[in-house]
Protein backbone atom coordinates (compact mmCIF):
# COMPACT_ATOMS: atom_id res chain seq x y z
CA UNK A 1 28.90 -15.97 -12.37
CA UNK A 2 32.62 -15.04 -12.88
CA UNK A 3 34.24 -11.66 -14.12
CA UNK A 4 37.61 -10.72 -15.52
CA UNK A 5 38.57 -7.74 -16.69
CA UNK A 6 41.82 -6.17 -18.68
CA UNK A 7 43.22 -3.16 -20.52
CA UNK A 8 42.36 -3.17 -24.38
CA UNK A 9 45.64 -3.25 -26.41
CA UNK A 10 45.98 0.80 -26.61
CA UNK A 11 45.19 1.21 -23.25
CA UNK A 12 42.30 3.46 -23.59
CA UNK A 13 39.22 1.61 -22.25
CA UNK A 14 38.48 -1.02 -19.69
CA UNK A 15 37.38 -4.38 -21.10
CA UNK A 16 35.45 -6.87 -18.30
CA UNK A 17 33.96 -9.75 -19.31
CA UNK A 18 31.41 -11.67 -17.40
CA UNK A 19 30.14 -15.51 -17.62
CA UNK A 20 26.43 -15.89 -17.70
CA UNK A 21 25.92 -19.23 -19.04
CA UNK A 22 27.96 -22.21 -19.59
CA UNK A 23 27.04 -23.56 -23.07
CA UNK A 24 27.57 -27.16 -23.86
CA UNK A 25 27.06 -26.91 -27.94
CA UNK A 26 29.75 -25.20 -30.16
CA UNK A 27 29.71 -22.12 -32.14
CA UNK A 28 28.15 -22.78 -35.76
CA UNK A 29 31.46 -21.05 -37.32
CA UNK A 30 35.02 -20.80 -36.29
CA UNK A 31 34.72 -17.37 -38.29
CA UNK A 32 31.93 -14.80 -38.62
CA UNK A 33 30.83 -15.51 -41.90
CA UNK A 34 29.29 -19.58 -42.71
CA UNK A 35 31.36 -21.24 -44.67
CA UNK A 36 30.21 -25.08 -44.08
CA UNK A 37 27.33 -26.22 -44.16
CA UNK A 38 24.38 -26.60 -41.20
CA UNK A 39 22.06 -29.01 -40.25
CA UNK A 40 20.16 -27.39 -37.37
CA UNK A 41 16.62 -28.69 -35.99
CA UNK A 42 13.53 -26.51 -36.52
CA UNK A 43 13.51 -25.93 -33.03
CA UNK A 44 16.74 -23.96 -33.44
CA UNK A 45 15.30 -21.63 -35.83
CA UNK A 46 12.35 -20.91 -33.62
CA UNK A 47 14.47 -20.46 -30.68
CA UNK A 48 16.72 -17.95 -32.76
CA UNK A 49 13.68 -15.83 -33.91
CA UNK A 50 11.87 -15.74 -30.44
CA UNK A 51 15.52 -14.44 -28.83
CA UNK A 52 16.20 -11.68 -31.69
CA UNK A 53 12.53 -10.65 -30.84
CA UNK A 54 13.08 -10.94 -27.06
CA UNK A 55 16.41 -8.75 -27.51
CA UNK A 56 14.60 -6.36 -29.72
CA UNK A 57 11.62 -5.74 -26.93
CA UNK A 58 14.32 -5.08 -24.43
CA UNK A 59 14.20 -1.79 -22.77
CA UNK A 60 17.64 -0.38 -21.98
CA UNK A 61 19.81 2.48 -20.73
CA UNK A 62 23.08 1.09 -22.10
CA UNK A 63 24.51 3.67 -24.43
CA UNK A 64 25.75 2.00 -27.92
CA UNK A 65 27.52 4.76 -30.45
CA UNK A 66 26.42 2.14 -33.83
CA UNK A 67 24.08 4.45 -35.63
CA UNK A 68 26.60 7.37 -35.78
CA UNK A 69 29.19 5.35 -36.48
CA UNK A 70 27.01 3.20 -39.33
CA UNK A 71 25.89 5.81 -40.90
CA UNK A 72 29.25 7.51 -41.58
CA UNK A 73 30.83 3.69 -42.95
CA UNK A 74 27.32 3.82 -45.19
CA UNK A 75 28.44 7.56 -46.61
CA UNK A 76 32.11 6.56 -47.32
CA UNK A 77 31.61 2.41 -48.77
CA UNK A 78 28.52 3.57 -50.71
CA UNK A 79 28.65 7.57 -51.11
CA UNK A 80 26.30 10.12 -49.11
CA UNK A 81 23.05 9.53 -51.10
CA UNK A 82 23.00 6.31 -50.24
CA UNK A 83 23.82 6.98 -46.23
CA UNK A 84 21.00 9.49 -46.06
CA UNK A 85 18.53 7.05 -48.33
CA UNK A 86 19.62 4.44 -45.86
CA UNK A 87 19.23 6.51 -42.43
CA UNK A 88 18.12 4.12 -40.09
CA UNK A 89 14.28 5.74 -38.52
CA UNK A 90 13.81 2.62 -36.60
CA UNK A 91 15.77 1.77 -33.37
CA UNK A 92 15.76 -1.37 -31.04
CA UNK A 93 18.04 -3.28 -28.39
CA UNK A 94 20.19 -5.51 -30.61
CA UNK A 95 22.71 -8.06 -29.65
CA UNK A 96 25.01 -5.83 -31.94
CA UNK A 97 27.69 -8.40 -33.60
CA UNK A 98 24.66 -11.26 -34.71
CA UNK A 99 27.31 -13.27 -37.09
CA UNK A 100 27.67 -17.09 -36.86
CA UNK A 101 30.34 -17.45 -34.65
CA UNK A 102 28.48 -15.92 -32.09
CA UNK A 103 25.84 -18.14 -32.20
CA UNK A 104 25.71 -22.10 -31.36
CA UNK A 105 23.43 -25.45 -31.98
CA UNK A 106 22.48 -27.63 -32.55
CA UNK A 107 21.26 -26.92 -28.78
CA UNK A 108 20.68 -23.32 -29.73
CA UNK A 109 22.45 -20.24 -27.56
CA UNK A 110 24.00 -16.63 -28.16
CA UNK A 111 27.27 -15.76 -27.18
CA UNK A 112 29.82 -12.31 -26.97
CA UNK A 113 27.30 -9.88 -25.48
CA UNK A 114 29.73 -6.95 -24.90
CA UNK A 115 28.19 -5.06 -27.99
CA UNK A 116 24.48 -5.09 -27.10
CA UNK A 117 22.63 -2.03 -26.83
CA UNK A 118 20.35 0.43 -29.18
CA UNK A 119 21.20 -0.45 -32.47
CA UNK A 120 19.06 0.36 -36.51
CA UNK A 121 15.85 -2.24 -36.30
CA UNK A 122 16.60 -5.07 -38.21
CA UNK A 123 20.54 -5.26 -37.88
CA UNK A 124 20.75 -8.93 -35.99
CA UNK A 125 18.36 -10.49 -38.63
CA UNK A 126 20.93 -8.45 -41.56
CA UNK A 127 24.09 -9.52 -39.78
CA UNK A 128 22.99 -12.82 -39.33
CA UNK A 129 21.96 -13.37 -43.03
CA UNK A 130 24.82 -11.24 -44.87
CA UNK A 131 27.24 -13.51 -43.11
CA UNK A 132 25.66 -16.26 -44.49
CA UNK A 133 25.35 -15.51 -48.05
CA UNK A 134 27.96 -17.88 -48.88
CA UNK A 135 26.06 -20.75 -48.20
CA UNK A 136 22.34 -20.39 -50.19
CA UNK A 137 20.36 -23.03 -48.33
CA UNK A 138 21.45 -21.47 -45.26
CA UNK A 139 21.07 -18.13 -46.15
CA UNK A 140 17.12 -18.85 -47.43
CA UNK A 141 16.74 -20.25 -44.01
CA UNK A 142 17.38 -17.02 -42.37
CA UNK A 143 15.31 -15.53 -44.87
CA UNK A 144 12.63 -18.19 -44.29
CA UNK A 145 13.21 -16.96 -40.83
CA UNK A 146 13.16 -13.12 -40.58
CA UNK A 147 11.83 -12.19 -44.36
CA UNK A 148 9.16 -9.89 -42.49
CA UNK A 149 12.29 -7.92 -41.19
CA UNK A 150 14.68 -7.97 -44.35
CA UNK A 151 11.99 -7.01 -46.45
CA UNK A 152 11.15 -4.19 -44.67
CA UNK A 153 12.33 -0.67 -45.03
CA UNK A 154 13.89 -1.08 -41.61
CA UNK A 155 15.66 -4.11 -42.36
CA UNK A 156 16.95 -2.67 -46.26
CA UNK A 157 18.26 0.04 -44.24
CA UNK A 158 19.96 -2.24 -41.68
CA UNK A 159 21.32 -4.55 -44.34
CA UNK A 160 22.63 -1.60 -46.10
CA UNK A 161 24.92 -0.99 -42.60
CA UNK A 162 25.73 -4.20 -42.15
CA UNK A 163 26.90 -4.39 -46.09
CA UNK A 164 29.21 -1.11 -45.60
CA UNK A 165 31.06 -3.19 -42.92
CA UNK A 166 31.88 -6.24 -44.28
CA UNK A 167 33.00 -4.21 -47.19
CA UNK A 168 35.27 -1.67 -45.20
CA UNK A 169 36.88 -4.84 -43.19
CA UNK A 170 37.50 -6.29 -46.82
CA UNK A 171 39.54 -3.29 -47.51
CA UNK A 172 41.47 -4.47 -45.07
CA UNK A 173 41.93 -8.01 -46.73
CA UNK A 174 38.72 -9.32 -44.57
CA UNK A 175 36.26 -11.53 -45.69
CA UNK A 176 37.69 -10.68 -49.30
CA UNK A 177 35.07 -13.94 -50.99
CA UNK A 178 32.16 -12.74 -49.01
CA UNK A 179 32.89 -9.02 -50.27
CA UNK A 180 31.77 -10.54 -53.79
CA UNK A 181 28.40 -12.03 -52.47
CA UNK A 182 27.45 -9.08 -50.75
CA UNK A 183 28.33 -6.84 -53.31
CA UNK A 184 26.35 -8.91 -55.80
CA UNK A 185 23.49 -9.03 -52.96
CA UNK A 186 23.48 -5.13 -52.32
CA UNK A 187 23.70 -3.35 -55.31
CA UNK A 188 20.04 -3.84 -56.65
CA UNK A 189 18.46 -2.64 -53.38
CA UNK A 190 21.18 0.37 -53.28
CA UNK A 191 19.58 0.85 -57.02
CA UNK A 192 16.17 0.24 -55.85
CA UNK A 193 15.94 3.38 -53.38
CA UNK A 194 18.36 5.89 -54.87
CA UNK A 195 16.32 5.55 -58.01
CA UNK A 196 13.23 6.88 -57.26
């Protein structure tokens, strides 16, 4: 195993990285959200839904400050009702940044760890499928794949987070064509919960 670390760019943390593994495949995206199609073997998908699960079961002491800092992104992309409709009540490990180009086939592996921790149940199946509403096939495929998750109040809840940031980065001129696909994807299960 080999370590480096370094000074983040305003100097107020300590950033060390550490090599685990040395992966032979390549990441699945050169950005975080799928914008090319994939042709991955079934094996990959089972691989990817055992290791989510295996993270999930994961007991921990690493402190992670995502639900506080989720919840307050929910109250100002989508407004307060939908925050507190939205409060995550479920809580697992979670690999914490689940997007495409952290993950690689067609020999399947996970990369960028630094974020993992206690996260909202649900968000590495959300991230993971969000970032890959621009490519439908795809996208069903994760749904094939976690469905039990997304569909579940848990997973609404975490897809709700997960919306709120790709939206705020698109503020910020990020991501600006998935913005619309999310948006689109969101808004009847925003409607769906603050309605009743």
């Amino acid at each position: 195993m080999a370590s480096t670390e370094w000074d983040d760019h305003d100097g107020e943390r300590r950033v060390r990285a550490d090599l685990m593994t040395v992966i032979s495949s390549r990441a699945c995206s050169p950005t975080d959200a799928l914008r090319a199609a994939l042709d991955l073997p079934n094996a990959w998908w089972t691989e990817l839904r055992r290791s989510v699960d295996t993270i999930a079961a994961t007991t921990t002491t690493r402190y992670a400050d995502r639900p506080a800092r989720a919840g307050k992104r929910v109250a100002k992309v989508f407004g307060h009702a939908a925050a507190e409709a939205f409060r995550p009540a479920e809580f697992e490990t979670t690999h914490g940044d689940l997007h495409w180009s952290n993950v690689v086939g067609p020999e399947f592996g996970i990369l960028d760890w630094e974020l993992w921790g206690p996260g909202p149940a649900g968000v590495d199946a959300a991230t993971l499928y969000l970032f890959s509403l621009l490519m439908p096939e795809t996208s069903k495929r994760v749904h094939q794949t976690f469905g039990d998750v997304l569909d579940s109040s848990a997973g609404q809840a975490a897809q709700v987070s997960v919306a709120s940031r790709i939206l705020a980065r698109a503020d910020e001129g990020e991501n600006l064509d998935l913005a619309d696909a999310v948006r689109t994807y969101i808004a009847p299960i925003l409607d769906g919960r603050l309605r009743r």
